[in-house]
N, C-alpha and C. Protein backbone atom coordinates (compact mmCIF):
# COMPACT_ATOMS: atom_id res chain seq x y z
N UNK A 1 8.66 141.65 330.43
CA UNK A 1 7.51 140.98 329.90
C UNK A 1 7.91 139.56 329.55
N UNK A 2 6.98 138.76 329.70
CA UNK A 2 7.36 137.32 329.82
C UNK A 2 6.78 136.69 328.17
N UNK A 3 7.27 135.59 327.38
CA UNK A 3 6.97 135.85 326.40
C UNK A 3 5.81 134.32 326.35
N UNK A 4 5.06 134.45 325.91
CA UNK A 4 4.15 133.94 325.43
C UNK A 4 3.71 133.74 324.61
N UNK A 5 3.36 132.02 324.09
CA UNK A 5 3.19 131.96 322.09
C UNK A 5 1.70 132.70 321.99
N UNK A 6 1.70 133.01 320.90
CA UNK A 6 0.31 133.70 320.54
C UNK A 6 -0.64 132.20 320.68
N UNK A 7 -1.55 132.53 320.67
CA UNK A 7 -2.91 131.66 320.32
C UNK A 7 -3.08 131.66 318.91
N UNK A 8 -3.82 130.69 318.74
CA UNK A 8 -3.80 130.25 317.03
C UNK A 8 -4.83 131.52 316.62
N UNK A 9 -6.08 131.75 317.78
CA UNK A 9 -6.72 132.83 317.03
C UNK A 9 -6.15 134.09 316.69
N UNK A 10 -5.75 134.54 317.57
CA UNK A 10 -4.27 135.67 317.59
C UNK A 10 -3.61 135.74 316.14
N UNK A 11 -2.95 134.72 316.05
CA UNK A 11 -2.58 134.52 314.98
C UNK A 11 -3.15 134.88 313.54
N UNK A 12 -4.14 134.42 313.38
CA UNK A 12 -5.28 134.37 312.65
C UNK A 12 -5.36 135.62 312.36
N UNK A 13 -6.15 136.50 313.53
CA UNK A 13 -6.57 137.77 313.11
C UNK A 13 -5.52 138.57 313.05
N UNK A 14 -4.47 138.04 312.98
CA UNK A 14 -3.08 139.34 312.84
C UNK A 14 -2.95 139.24 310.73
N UNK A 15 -3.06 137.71 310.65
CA UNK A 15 -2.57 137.51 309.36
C UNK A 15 -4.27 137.71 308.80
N UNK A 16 -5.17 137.64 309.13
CA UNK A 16 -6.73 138.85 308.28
C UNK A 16 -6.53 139.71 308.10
N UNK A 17 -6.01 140.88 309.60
CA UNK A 17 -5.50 141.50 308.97
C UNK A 17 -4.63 142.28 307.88
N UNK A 18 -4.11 141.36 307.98
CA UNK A 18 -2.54 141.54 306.74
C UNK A 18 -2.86 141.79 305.34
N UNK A 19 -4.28 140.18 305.28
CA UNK A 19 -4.52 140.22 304.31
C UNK A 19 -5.56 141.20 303.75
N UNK A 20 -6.16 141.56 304.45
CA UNK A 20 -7.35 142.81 304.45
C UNK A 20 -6.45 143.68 303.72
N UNK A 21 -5.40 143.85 304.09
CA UNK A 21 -4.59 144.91 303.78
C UNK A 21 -4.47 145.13 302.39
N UNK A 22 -3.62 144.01 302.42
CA UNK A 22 -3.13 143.55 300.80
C UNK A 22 -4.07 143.95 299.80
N UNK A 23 -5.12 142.79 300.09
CA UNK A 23 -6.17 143.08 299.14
C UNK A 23 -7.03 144.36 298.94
N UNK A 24 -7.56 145.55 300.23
CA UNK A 24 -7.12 146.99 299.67
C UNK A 24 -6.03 147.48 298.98
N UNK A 25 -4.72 147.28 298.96
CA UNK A 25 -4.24 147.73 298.41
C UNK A 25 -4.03 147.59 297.09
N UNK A 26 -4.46 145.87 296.66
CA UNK A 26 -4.55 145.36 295.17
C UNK A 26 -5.89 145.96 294.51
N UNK A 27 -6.67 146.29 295.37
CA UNK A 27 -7.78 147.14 294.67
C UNK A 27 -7.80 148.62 294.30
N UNK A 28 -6.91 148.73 295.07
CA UNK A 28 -6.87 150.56 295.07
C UNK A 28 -5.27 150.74 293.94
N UNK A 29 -4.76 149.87 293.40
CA UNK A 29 -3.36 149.76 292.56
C UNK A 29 -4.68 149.55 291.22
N UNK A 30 -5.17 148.90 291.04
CA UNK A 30 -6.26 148.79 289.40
C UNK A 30 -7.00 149.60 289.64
N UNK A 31 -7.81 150.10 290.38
CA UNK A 31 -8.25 151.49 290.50
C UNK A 31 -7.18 152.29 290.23
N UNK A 32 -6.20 152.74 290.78
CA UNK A 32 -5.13 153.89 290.58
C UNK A 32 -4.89 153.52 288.40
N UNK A 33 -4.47 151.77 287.99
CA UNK A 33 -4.08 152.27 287.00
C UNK A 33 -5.41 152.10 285.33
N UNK A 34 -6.32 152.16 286.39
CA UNK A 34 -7.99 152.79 285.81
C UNK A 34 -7.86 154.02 285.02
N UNK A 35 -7.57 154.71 286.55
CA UNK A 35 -7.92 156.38 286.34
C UNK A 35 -6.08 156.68 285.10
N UNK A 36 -5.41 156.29 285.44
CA UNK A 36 -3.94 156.41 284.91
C UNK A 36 -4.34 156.60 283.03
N UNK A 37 -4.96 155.40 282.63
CA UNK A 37 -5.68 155.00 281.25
C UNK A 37 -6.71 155.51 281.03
N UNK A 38 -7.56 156.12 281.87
CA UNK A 38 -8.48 157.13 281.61
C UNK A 38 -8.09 158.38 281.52
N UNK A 39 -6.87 158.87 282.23
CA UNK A 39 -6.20 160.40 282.38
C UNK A 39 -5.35 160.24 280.35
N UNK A 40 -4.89 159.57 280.19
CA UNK A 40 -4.26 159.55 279.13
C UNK A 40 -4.97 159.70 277.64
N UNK A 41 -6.59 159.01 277.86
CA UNK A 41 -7.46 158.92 276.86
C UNK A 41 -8.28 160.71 276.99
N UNK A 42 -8.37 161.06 278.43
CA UNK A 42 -8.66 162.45 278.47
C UNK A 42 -7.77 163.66 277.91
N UNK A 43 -6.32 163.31 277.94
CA UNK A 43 -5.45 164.37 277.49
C UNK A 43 -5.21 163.76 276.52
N UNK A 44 -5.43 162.70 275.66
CA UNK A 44 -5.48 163.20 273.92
C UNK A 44 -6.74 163.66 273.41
N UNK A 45 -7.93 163.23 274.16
CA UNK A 45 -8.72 163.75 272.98
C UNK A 45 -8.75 165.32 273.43
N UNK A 46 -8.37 166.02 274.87
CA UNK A 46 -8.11 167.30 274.65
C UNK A 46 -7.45 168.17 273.70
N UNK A 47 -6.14 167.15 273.25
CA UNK A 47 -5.53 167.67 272.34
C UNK A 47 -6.17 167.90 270.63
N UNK A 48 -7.25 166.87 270.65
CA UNK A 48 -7.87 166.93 269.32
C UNK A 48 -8.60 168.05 269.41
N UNK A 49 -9.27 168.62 270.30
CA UNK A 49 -10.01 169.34 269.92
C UNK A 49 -9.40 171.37 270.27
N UNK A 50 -9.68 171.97 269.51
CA UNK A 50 -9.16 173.28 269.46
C UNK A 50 -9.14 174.29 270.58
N UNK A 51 -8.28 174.75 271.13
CA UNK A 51 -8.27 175.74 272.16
C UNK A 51 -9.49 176.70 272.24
N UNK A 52 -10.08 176.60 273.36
CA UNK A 52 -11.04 177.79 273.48
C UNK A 52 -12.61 177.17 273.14
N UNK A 53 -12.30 175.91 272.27
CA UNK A 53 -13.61 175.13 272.14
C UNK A 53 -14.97 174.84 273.51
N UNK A 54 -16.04 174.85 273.41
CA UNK A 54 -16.48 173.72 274.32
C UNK A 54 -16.00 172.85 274.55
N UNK A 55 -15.87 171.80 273.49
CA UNK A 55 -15.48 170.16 273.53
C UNK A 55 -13.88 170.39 274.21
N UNK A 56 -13.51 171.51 273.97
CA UNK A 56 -11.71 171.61 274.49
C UNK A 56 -11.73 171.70 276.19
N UNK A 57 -12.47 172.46 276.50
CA UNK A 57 -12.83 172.89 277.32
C UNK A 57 -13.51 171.52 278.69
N UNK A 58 -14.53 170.95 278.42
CA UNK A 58 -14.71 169.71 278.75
C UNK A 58 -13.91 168.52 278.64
N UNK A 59 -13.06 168.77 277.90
CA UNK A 59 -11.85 167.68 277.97
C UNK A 59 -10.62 168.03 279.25
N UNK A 60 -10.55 169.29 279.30
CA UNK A 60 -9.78 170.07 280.48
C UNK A 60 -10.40 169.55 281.63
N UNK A 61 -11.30 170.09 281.68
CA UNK A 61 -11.56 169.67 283.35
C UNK A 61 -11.74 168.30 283.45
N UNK A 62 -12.44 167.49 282.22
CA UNK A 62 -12.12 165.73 282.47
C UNK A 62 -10.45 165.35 283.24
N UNK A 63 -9.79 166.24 282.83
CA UNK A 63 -8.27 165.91 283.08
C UNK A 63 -7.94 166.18 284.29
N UNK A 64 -8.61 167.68 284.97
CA UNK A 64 -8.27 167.73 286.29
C UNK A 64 -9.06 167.01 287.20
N UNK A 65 -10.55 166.76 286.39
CA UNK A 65 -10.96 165.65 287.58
C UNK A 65 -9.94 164.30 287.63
N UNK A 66 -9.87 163.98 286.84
CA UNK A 66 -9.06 162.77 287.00
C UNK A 66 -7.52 162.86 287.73
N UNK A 67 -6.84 163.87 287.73
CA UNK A 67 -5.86 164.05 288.20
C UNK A 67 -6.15 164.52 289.62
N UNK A 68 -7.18 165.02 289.72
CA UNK A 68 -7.68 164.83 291.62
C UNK A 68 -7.87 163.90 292.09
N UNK A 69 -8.43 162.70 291.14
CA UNK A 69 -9.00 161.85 291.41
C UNK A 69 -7.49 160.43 292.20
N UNK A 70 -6.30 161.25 291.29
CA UNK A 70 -5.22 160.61 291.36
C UNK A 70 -4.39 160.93 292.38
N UNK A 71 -4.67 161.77 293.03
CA UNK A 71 -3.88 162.44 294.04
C UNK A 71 -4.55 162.02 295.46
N UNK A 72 -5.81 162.30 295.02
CA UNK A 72 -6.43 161.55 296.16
C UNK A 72 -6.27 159.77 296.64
N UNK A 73 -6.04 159.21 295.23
CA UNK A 73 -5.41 157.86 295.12
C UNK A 73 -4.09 157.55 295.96
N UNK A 74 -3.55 158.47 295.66
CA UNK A 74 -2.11 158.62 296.15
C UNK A 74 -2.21 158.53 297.48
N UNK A 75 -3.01 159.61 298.27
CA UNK A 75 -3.21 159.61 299.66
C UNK A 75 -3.88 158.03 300.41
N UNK A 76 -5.03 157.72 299.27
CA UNK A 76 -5.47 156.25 300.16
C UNK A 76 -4.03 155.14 300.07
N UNK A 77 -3.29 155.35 299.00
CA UNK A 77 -1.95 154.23 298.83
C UNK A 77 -1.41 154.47 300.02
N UNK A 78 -1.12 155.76 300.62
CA UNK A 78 -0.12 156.04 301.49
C UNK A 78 -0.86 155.50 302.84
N UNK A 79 -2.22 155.30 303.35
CA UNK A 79 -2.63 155.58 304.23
C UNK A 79 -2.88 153.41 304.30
N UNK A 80 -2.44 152.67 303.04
CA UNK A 80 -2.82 151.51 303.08
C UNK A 80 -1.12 150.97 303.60
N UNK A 81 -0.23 151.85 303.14
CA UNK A 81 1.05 151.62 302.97
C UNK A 81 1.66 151.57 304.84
N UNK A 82 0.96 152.45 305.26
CA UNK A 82 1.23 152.82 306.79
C UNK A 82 0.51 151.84 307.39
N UNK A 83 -0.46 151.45 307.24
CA UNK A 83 -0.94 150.09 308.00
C UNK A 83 0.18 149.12 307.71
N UNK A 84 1.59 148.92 307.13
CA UNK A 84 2.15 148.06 306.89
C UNK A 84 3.57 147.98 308.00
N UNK A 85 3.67 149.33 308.81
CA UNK A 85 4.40 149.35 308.99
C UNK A 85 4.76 148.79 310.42
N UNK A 86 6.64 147.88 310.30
CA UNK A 86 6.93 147.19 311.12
C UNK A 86 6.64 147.14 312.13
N UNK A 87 7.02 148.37 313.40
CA UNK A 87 6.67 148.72 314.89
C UNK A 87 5.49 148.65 315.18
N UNK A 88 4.32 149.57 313.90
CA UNK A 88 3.12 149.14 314.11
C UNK A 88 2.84 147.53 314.69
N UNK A 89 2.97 146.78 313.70
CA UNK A 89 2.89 145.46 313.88
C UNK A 89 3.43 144.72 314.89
N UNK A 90 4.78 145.01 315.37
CA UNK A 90 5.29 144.67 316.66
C UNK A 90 4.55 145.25 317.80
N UNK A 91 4.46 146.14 317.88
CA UNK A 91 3.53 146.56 318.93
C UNK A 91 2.05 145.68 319.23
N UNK A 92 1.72 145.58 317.98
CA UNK A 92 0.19 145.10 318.02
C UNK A 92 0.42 143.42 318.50
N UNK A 93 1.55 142.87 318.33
CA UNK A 93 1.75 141.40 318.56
C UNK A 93 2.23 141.69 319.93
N UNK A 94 3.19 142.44 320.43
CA UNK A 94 3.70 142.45 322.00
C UNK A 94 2.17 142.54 322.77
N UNK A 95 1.24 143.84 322.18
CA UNK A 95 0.02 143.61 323.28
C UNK A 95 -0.48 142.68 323.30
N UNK A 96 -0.86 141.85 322.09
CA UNK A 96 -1.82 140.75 321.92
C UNK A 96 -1.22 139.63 322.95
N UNK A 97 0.35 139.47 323.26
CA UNK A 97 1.00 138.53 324.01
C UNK A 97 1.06 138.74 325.70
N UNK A 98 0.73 140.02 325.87
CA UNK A 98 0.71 140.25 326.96
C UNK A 98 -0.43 140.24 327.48
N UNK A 99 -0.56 140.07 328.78
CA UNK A 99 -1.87 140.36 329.78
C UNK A 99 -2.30 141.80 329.70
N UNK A 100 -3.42 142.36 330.27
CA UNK A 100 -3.35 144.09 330.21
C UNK A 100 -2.85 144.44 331.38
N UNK A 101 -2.51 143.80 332.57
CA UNK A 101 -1.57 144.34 333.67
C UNK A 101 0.08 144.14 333.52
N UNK A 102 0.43 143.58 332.47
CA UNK A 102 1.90 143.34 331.91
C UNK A 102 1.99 144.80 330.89
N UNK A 103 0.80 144.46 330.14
CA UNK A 103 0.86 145.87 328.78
C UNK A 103 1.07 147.28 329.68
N UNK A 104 0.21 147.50 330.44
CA UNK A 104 -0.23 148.52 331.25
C UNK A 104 1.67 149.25 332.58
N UNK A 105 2.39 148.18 332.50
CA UNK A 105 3.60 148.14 332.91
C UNK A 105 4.72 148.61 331.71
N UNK A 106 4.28 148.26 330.93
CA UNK A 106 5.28 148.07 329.89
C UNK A 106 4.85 149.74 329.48
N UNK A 107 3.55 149.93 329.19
CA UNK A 107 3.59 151.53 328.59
C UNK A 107 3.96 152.48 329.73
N UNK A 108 3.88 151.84 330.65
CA UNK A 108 4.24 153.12 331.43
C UNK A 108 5.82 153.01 332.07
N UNK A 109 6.53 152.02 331.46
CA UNK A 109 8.30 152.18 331.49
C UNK A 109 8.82 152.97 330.04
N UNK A 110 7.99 152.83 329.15
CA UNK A 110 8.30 153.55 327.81
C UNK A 110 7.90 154.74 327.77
N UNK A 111 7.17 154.93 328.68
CA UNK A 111 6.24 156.89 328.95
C UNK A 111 7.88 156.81 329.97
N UNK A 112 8.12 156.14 330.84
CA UNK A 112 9.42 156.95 331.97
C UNK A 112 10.87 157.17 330.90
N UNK A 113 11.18 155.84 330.10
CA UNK A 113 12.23 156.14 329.25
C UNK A 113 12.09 157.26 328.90
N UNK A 114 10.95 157.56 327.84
CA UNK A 114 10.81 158.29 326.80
C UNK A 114 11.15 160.22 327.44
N UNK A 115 10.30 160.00 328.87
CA UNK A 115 10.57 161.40 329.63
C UNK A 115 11.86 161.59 330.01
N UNK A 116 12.78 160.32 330.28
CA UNK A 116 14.36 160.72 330.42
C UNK A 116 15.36 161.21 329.40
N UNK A 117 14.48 160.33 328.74
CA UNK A 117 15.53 161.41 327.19
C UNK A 117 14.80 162.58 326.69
N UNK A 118 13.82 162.76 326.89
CA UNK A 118 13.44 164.05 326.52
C UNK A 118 14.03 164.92 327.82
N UNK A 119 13.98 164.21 328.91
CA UNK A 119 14.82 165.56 330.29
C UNK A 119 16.36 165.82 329.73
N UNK A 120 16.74 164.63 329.24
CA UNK A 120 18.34 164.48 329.23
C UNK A 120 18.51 165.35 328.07
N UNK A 121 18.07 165.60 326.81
CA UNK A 121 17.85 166.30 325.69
C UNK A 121 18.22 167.57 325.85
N UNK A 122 17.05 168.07 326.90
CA UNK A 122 17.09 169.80 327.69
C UNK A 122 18.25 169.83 328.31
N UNK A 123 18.46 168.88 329.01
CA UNK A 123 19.90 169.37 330.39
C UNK A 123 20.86 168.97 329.55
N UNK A 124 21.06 168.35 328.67
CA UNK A 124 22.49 168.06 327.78
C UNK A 124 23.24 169.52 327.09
N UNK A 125 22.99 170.01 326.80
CA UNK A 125 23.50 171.54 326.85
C UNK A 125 24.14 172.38 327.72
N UNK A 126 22.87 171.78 328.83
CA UNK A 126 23.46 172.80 329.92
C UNK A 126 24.32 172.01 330.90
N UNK A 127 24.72 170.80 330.63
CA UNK A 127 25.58 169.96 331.54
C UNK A 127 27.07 170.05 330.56
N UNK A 128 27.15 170.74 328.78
CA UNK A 128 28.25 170.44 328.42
C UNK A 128 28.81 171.75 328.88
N UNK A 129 28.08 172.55 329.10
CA UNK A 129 28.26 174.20 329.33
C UNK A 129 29.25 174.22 330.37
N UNK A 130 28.70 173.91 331.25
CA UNK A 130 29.21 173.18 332.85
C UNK A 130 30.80 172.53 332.77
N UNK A 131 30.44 171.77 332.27
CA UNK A 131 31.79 171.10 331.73
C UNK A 131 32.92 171.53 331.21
N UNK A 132 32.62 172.39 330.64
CA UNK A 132 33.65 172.68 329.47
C UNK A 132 35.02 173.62 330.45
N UNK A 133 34.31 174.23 331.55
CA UNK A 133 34.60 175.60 332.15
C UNK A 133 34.68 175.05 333.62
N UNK A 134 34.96 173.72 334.18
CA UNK A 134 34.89 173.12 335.15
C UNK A 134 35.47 173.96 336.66
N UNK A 135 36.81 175.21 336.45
CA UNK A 135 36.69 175.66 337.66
C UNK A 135 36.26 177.49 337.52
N UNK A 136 35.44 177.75 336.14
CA UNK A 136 35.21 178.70 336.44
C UNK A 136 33.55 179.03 336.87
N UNK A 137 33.61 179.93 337.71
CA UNK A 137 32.08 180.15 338.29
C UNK A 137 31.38 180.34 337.25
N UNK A 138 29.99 180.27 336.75
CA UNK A 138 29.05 180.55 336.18
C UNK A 138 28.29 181.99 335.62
N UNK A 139 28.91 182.46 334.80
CA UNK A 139 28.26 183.90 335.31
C UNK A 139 26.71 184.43 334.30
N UNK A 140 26.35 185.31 335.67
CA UNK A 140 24.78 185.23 334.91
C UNK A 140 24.58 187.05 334.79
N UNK A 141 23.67 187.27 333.99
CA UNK A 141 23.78 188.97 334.03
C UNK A 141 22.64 189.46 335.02
């Protein structure tokens, strides 16, 4: 593949993206430490009020909503966190630089690599087998 500077728009929408990113993720971090200060104000006043109560009782499940609410947080962090990642991003800049009859070359030498080491993977066993025992015949039952 031949390398080619990006275009300024290229550019552009790589770093929107980025920032798109960011800024989900700065929203979903004060959201996360929202619910954090709301989970804490829910498990004391649970504690004020007496086991077995109504009011005790409604303070409980305030707590597990919120602690779903946090877990589920957790999952959008992770899912903002993976849009961050390096190869992703290299990849997305190698296509943007390439033509689609250069791209279209390129995935299909990484589909042939990728099938040689997965062949070589399988037969690597059976080529040390081979080896090891070089003038004795093979025996099979």
């Amino acid at each position: 593949m031949r390398h080619v500077p990006a275009r300024p728009e290229q550019s552009q929408s790589l770093l929107s993206a980025t920032d798109a990113v960011s800024r989900e993720r700065e929203a979903l971090e004060r959201q996360r430490a929202d619910l954090v200060s709301a989970l804490a104000a829910a498990e004391q006043s649970a504690s004020f009020f007496p086991p077995g109560s109504t009011e005790h009782g409604k303070a409980k499940a305030r707590v597990t909503l919120l602690q779903n609410e946090l877990r589920l947080m957790r999952g959008r962090l992770g899912v903002a966190k993976k849009s961050l990642d390096l190869g992703e991003l290299l990849i997305q800049i190698c296509r943007e630089r390439a033509t689609p009859a250069e791209w279209k070359r390129t995935v299909a030498e990484a589909r042939r690599r990728h099938d040689a080491q997965a062949a070589t993977k399988d037969v690597g066993p059976l080529l040390a087998d081979t080896e090891s025992a070089p003038g004795r015949p093979i025996e099979r039952d």
